[in-house]
PDB file of N, CA and C in Angstrom:
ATOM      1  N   UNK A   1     -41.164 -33.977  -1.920  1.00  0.00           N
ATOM      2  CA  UNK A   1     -41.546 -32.673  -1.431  1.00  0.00           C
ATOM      3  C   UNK A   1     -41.391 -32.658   0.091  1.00  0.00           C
ATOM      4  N   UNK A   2     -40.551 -31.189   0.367  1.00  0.00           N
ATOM      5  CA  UNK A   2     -40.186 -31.604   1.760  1.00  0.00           C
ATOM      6  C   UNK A   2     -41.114 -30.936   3.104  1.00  0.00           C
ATOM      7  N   UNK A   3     -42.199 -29.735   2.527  1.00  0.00           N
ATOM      8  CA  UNK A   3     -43.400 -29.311   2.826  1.00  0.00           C
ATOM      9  C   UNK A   3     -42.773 -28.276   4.063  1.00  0.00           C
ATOM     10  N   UNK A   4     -41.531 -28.143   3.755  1.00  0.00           N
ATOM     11  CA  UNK A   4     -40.872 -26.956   4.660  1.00  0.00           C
ATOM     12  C   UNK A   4     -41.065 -25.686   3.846  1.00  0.00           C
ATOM     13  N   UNK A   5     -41.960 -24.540   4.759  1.00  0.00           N
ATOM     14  CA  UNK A   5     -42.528 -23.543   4.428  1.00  0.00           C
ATOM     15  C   UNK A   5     -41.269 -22.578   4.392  1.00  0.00           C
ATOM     16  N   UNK A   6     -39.837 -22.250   4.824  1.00  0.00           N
ATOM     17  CA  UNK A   6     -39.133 -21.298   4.890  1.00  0.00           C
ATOM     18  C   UNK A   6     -38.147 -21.775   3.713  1.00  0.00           C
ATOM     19  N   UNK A   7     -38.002 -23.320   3.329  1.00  0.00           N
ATOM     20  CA  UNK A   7     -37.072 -23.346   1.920  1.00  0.00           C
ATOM     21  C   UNK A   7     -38.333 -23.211   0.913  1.00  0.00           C
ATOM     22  N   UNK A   8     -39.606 -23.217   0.963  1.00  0.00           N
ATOM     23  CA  UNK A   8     -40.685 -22.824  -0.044  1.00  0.00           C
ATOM     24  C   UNK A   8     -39.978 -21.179  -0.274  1.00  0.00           C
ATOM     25  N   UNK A   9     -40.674 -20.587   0.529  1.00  0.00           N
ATOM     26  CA  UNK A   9     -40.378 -18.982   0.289  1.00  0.00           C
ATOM     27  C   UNK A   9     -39.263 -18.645   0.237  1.00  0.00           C
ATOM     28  N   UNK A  10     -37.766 -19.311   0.483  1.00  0.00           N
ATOM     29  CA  UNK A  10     -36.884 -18.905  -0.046  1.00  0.00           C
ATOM     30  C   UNK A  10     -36.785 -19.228  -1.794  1.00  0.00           C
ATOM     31  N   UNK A  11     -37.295 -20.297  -2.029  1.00  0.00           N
ATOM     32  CA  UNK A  11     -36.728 -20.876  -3.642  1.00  0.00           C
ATOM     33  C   UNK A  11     -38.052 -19.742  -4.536  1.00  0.00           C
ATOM     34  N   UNK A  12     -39.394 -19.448  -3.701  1.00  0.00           N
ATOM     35  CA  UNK A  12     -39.931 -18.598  -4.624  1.00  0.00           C
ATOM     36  C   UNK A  12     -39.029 -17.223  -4.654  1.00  0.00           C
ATOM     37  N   UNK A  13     -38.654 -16.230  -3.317  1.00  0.00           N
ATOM     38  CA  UNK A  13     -38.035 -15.044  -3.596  1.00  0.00           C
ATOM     39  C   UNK A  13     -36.905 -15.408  -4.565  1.00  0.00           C
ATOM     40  N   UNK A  14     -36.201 -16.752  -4.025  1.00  0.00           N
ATOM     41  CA  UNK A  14     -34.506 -16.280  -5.373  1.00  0.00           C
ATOM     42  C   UNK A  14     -35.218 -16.886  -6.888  1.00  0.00           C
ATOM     43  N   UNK A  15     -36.369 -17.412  -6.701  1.00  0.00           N
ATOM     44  CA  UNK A  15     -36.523 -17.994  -8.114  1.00  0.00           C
ATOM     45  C   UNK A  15     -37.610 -16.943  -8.774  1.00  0.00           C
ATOM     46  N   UNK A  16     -38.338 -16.542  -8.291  1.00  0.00           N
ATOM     47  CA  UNK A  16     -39.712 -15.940  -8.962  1.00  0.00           C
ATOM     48  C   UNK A  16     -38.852 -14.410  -9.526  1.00  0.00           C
ATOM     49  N   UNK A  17     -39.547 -13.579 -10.090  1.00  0.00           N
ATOM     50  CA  UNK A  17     -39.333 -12.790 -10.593  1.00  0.00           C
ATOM     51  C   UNK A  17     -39.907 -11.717  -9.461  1.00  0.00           C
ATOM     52  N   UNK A  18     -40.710 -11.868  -8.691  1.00  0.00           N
ATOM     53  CA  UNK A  18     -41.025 -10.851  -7.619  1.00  0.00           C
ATOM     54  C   UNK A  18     -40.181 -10.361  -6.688  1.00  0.00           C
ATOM     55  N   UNK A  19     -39.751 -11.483  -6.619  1.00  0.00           N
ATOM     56  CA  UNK A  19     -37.841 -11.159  -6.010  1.00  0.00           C
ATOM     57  C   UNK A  19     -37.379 -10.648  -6.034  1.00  0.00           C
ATOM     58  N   UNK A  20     -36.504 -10.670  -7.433  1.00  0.00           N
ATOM     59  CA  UNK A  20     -35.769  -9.977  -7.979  1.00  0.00           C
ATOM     60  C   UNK A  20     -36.087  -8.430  -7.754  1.00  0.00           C
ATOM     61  N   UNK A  21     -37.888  -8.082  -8.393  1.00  0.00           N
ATOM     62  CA  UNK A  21     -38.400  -6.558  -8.685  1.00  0.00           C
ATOM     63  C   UNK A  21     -38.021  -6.517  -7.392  1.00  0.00           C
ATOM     64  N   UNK A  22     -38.240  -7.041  -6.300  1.00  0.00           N
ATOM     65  CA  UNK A  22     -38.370  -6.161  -4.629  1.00  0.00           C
ATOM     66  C   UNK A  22     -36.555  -6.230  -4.007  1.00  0.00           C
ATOM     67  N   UNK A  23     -36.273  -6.884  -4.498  1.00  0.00           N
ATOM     68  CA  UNK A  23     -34.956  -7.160  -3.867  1.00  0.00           C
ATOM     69  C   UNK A  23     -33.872  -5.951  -4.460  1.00  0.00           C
ATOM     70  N   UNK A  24     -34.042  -5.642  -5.909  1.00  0.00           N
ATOM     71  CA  UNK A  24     -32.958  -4.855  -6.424  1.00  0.00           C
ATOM     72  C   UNK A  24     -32.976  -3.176  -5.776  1.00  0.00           C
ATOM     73  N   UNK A  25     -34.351  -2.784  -5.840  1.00  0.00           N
ATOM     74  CA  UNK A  25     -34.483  -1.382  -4.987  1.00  0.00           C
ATOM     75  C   UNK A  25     -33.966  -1.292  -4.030  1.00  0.00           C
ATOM     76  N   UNK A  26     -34.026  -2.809  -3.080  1.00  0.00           N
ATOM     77  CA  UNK A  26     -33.831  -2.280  -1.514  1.00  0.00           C
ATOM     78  C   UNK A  26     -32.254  -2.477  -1.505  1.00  0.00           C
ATOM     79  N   UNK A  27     -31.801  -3.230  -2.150  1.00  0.00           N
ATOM     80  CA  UNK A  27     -30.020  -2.980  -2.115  1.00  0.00           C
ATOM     81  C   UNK A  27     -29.717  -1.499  -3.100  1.00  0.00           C
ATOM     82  N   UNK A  28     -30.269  -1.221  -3.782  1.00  0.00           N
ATOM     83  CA  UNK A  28     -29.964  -0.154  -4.343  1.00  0.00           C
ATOM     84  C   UNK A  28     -29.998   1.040  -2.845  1.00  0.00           C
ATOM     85  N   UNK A  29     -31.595   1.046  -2.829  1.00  0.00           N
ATOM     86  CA  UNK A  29     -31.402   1.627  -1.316  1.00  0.00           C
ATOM     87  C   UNK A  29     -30.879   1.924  -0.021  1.00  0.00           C
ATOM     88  N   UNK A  30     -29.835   0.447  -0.064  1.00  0.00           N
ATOM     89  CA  UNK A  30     -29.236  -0.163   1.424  1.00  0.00           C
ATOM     90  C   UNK A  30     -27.861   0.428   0.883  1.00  0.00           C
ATOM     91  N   UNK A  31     -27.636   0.447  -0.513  1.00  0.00           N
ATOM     92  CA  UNK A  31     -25.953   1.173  -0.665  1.00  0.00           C
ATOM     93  C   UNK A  31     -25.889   2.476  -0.732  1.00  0.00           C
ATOM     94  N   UNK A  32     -26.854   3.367  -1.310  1.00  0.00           N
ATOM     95  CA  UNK A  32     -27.184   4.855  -1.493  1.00  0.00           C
ATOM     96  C   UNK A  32     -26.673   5.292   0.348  1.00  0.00           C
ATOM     97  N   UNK A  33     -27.600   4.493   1.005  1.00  0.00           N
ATOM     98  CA  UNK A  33     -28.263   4.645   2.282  1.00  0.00           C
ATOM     99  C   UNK A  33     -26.658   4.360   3.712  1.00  0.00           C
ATOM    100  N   UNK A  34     -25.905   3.489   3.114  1.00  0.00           N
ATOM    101  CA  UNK A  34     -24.700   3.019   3.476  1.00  0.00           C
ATOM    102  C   UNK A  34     -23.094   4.076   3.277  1.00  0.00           C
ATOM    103  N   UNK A  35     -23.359   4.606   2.349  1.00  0.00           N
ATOM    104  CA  UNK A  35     -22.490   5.939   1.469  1.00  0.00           C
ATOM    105  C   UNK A  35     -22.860   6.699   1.895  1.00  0.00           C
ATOM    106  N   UNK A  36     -24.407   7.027   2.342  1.00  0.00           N
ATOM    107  CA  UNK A  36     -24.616   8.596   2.740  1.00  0.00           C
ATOM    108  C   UNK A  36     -24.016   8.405   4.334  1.00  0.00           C
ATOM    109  N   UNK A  37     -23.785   7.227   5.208  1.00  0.00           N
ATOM    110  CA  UNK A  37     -23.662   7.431   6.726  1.00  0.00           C
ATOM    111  C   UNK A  37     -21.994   7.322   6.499  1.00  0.00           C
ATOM    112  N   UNK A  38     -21.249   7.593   5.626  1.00  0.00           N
ATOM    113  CA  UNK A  38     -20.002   8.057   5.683  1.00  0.00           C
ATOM    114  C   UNK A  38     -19.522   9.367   4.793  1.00  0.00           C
ATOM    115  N   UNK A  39     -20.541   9.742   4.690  1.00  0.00           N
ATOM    116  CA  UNK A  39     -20.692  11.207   4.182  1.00  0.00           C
ATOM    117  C   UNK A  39     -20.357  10.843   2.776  1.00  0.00           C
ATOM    118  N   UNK A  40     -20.764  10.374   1.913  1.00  0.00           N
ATOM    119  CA  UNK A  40     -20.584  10.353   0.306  1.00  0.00           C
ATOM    120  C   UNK A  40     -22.516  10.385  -0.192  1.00  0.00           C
ATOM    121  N   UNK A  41     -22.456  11.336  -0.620  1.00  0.00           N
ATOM    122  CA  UNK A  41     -23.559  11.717  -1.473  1.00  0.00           C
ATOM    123  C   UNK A  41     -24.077  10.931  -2.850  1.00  0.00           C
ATOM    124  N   UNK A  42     -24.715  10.283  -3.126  1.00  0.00           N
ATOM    125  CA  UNK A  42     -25.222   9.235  -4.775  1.00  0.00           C
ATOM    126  C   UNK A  42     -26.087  10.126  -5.010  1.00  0.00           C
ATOM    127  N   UNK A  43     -26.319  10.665  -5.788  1.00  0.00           N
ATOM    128  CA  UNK A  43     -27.686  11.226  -6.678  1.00  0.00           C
ATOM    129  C   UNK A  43     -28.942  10.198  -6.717  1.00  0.00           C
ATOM    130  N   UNK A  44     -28.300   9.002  -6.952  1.00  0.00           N
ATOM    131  CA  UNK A  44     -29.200   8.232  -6.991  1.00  0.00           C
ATOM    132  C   UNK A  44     -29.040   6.563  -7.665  1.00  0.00           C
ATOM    133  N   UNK A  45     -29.711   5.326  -7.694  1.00  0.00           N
ATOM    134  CA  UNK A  45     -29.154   4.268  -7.583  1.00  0.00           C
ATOM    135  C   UNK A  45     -28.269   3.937  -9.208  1.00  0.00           C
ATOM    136  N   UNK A  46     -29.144   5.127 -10.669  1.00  0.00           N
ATOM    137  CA  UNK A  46     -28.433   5.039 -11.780  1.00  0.00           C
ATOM    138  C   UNK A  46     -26.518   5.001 -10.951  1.00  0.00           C
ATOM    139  N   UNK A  47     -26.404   5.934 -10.592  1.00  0.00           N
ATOM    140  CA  UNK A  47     -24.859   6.574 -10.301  1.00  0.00           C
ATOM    141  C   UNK A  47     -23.982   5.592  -9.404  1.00  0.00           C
ATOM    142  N   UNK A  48     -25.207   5.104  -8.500  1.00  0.00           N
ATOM    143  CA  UNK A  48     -24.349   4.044  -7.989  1.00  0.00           C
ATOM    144  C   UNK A  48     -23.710   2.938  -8.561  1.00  0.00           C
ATOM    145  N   UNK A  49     -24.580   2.264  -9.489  1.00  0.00           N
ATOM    146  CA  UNK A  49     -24.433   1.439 -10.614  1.00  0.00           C
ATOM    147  C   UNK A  49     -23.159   1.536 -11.202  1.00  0.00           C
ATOM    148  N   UNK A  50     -22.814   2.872 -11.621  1.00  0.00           N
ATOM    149  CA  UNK A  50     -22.100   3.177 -12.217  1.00  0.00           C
ATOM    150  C   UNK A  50     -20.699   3.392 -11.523  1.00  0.00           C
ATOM    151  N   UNK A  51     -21.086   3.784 -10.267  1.00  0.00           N
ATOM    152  CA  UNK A  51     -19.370   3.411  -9.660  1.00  0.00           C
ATOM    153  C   UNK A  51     -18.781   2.176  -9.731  1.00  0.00           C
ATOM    154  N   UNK A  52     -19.666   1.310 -10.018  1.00  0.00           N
ATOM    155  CA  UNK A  52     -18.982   0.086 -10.309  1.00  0.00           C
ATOM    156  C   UNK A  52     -18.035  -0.259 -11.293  1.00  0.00           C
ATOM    157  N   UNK A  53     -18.274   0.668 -12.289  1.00  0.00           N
ATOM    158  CA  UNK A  53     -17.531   0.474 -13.257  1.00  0.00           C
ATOM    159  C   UNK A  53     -16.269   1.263 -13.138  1.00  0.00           C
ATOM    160  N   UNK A  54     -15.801   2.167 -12.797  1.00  0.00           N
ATOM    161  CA  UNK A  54     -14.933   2.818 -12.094  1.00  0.00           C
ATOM    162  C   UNK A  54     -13.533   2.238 -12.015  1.00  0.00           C
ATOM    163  N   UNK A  55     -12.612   2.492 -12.851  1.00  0.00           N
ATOM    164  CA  UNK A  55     -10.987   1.737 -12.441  1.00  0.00           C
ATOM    165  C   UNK A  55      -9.970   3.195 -12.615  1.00  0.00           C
ATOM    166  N   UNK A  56     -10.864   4.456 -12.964  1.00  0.00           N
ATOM    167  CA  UNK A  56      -9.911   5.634 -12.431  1.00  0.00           C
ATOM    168  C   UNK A  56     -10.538   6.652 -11.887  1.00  0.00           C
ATOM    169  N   UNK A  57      -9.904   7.146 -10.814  1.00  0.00           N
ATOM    170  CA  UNK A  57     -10.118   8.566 -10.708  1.00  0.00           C
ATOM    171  C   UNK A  57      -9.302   9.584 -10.839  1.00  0.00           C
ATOM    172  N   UNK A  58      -9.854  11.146 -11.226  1.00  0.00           N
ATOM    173  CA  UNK A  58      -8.239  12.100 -11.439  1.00  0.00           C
ATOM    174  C   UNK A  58      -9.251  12.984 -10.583  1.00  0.00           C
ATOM    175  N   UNK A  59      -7.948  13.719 -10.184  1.00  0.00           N
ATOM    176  CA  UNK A  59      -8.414  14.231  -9.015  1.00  0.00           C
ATOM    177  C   UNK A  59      -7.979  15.470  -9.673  1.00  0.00           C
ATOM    178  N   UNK A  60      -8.277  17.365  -8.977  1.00  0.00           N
ATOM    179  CA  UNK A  60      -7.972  18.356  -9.548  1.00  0.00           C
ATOM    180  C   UNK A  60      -6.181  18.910  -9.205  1.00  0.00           C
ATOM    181  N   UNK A  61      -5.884  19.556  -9.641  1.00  0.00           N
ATOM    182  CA  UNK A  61      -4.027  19.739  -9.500  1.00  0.00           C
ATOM    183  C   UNK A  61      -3.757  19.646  -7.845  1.00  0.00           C
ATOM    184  N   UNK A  62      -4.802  19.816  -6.995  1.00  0.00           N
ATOM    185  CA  UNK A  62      -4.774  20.177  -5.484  1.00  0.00           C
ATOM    186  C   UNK A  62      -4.597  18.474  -5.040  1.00  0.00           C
ATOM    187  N   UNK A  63      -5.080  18.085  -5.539  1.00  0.00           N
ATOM    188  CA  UNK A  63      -5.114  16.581  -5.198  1.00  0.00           C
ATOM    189  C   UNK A  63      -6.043  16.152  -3.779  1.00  0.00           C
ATOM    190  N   UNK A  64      -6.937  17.157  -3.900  1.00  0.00           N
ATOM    191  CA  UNK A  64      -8.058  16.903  -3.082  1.00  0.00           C
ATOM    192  C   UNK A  64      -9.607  16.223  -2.899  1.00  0.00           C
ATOM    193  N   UNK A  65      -9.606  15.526  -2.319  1.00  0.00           N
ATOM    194  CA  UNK A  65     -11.318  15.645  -2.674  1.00  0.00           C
ATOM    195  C   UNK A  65     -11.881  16.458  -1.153  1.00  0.00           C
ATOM    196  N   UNK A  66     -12.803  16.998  -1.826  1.00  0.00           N
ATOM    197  CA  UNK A  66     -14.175  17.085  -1.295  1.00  0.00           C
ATOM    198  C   UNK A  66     -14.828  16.870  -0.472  1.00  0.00           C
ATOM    199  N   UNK A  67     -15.056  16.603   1.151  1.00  0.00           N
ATOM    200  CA  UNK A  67     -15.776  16.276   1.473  1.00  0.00           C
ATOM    201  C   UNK A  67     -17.586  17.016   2.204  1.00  0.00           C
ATOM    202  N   UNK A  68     -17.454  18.010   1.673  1.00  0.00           N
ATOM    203  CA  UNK A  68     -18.869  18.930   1.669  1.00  0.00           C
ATOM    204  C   UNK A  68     -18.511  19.395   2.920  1.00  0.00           C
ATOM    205  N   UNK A  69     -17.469  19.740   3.904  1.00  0.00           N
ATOM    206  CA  UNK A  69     -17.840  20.338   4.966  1.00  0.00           C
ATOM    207  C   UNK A  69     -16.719  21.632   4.746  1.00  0.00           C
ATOM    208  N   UNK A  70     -17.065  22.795   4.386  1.00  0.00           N
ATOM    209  CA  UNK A  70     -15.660  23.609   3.571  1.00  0.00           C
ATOM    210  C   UNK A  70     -15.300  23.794   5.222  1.00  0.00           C
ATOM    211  N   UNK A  71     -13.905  24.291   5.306  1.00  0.00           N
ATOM    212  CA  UNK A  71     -13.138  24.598   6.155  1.00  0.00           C
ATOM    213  C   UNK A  71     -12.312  25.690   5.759  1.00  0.00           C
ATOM    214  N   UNK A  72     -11.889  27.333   6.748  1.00  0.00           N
ATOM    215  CA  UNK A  72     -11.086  27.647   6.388  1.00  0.00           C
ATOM    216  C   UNK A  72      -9.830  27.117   7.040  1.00  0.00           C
ATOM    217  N   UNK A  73      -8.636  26.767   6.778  1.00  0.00           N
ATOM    218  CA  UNK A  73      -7.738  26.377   7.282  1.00  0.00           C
ATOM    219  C   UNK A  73      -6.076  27.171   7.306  1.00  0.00           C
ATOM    220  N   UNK A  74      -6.132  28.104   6.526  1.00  0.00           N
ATOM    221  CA  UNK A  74      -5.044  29.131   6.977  1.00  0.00           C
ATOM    222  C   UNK A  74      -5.731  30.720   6.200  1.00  0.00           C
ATOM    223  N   UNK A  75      -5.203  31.408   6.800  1.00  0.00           N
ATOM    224  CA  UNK A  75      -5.284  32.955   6.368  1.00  0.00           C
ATOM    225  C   UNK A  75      -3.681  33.362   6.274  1.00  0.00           C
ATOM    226  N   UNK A  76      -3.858  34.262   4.974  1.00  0.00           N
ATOM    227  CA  UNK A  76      -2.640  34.798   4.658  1.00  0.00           C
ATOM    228  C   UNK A  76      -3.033  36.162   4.446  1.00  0.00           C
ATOM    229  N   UNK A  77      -2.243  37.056   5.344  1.00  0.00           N
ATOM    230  CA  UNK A  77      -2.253  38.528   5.018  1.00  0.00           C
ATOM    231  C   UNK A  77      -1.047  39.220   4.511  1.00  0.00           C
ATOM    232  N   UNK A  78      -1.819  39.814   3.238  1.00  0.00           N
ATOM    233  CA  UNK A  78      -0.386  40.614   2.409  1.00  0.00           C
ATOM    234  C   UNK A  78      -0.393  42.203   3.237  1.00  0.00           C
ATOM    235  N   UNK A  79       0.623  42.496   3.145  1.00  0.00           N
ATOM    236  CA  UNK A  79       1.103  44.049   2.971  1.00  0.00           C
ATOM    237  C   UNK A  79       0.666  44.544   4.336  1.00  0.00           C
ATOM    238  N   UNK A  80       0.326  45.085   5.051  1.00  0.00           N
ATOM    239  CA  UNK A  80       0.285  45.299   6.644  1.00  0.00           C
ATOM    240  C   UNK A  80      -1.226  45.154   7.019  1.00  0.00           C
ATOM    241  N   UNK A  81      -1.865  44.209   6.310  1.00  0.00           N
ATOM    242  CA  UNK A  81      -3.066  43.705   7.015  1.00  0.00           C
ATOM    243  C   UNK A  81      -2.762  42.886   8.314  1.00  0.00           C
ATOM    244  N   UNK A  82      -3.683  42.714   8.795  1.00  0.00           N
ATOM    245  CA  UNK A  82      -3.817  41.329   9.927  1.00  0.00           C
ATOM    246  C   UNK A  82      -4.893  40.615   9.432  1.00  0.00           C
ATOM    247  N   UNK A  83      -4.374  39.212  10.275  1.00  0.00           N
ATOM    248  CA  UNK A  83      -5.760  37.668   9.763  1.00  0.00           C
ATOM    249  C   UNK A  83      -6.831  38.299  10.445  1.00  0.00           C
ATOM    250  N   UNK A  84      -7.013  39.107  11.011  1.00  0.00           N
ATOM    251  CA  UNK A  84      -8.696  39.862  11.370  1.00  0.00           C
ATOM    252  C   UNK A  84      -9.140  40.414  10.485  1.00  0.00           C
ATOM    253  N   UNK A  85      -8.312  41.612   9.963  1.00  0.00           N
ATOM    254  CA  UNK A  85      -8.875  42.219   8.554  1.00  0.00           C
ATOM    255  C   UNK A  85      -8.790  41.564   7.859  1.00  0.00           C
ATOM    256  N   UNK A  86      -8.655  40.657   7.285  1.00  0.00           N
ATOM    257  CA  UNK A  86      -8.911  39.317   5.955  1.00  0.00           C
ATOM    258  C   UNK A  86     -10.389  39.077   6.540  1.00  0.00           C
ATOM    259  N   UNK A  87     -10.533  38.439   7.494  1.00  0.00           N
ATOM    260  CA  UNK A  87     -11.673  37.579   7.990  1.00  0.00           C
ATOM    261  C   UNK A  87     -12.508  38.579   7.877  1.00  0.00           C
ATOM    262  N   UNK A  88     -12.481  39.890   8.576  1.00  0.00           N
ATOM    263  CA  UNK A  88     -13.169  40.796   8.766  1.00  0.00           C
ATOM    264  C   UNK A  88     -14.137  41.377   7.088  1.00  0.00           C
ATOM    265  N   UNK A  89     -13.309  41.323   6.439  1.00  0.00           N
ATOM    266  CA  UNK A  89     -13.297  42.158   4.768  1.00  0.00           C
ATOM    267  C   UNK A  89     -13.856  40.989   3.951  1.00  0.00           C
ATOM    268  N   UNK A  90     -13.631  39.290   4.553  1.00  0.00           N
ATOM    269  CA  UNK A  90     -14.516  38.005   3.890  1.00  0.00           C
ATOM    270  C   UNK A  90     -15.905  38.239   4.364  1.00  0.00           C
ATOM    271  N   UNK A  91     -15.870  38.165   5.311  1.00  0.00           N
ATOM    272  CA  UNK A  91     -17.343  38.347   6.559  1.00  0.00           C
ATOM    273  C   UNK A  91     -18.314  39.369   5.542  1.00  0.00           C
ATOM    274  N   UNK A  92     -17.437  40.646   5.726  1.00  0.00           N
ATOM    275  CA  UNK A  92     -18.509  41.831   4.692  1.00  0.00           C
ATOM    276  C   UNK A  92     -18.780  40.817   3.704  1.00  0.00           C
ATOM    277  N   UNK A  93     -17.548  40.559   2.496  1.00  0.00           N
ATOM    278  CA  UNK A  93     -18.163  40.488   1.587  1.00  0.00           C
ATOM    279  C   UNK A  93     -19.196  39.340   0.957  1.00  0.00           C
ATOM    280  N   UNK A  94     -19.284  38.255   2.187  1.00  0.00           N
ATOM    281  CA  UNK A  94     -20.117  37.829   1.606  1.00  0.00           C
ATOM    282  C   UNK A  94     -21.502  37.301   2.860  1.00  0.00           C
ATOM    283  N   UNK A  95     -21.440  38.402   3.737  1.00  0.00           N
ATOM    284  CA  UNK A  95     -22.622  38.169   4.403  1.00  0.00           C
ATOM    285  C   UNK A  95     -24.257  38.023   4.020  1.00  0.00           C
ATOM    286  N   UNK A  96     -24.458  38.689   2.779  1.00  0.00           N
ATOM    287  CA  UNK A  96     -26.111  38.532   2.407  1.00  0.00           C
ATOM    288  C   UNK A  96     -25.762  36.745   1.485  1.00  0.00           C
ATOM    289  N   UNK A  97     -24.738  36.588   1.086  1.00  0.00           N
ATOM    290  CA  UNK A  97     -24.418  35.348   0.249  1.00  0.00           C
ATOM    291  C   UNK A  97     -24.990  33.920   1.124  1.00  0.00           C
ATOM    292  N   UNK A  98     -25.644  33.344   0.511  1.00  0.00           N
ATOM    293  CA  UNK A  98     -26.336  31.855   0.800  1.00  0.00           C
ATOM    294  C   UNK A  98     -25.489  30.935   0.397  1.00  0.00           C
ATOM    295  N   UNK A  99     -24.141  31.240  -0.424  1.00  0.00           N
ATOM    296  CA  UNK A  99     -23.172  30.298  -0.879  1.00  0.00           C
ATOM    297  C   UNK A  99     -22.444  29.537   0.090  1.00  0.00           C
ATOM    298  N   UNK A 100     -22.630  27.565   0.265  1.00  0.00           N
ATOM    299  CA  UNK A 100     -22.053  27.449   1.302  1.00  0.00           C
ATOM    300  C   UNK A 100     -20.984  27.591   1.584  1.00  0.00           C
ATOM    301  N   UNK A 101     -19.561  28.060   0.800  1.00  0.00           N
ATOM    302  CA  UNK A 101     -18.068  29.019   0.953  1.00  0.00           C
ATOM    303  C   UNK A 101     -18.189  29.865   1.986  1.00  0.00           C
ATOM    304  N   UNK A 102     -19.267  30.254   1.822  1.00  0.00           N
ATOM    305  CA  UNK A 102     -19.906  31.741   3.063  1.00  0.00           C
ATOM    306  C   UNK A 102     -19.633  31.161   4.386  1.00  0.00           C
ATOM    307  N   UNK A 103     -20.093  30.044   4.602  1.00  0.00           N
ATOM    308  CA  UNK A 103     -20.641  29.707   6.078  1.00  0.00           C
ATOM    309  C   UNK A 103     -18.587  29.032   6.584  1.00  0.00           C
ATOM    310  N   UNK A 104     -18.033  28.808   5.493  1.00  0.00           N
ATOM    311  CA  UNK A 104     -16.751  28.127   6.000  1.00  0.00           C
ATOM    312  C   UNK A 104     -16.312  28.919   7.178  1.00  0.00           C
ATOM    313  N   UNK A 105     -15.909  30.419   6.924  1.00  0.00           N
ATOM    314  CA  UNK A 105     -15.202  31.303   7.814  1.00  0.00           C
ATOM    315  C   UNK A 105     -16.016  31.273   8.968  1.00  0.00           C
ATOM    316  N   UNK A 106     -17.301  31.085   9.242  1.00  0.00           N
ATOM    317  CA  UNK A 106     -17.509  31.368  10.246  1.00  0.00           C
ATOM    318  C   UNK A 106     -17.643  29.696  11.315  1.00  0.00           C
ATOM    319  N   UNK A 107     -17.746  28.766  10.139  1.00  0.00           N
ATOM    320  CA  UNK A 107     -17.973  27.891  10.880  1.00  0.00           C
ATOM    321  C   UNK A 107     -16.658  27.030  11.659  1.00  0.00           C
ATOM    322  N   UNK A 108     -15.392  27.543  11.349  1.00  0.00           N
ATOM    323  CA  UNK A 108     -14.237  27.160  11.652  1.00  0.00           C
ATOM    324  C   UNK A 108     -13.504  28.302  12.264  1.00  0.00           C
ATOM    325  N   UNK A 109     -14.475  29.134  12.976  1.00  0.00           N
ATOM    326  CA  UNK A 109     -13.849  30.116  14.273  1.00  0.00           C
ATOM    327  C   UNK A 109     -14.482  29.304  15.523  1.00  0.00           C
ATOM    328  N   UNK A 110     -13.456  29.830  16.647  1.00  0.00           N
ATOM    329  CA  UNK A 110     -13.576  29.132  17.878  1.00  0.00           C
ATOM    330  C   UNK A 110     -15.416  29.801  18.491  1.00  0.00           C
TER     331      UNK A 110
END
């Protein structure tokens, strides 16, 4: 017995079972917590789990993902509108709207 107190408490955390219970939350926590500071959202540590298993993704015909910050990025006006009256006629229609689509147009003007 070598009566060294820091390989004691290491061989109880990796050996005891108290360990384990305290140790798995906080990496669950530390990866949730790691994903959210590059902007990827987990619901929660079930889901994380589960990206592990993961060997495809399909993406929609746009071949985009997502990253929660909408952007408008071009305006197209038919027939003798202008990109003001587009913006202008989006703006109306969805100013009482809480939908975050709403906030794109305005948040990607100068």
């Amino acid at each position: 017995m070598t009566r060294n107190i820091t390989s004691t408490i290491a061989v109880i955390i990796v050996a005891g079972a108290c360990g384990v219970a305290a140790g798995t939350p906080l990496a669950i926590l530390a990866g949730i917590g790691s994903a959210a500071r590059r902007g990827i959202i987990t619901k929660g540590g079930l889901y994380l789990e589960q990206l592990s298993r993961i060997d495809t993704i399909v993406l929609d015909k746009t071949g985009t993902l997502t990253l929660g910050i909408p952007e408008v990025t071009a305006v197209r006006a038919l027939d003798d509108a202008t990109e003001n009256d587009v913006l202008q006629t989006a703006a109306i229609a969805e100013q009482h709207s809480e939908h975050p689509l709403g906030e794109a147009d305005r948040a990607s003007r100068p």
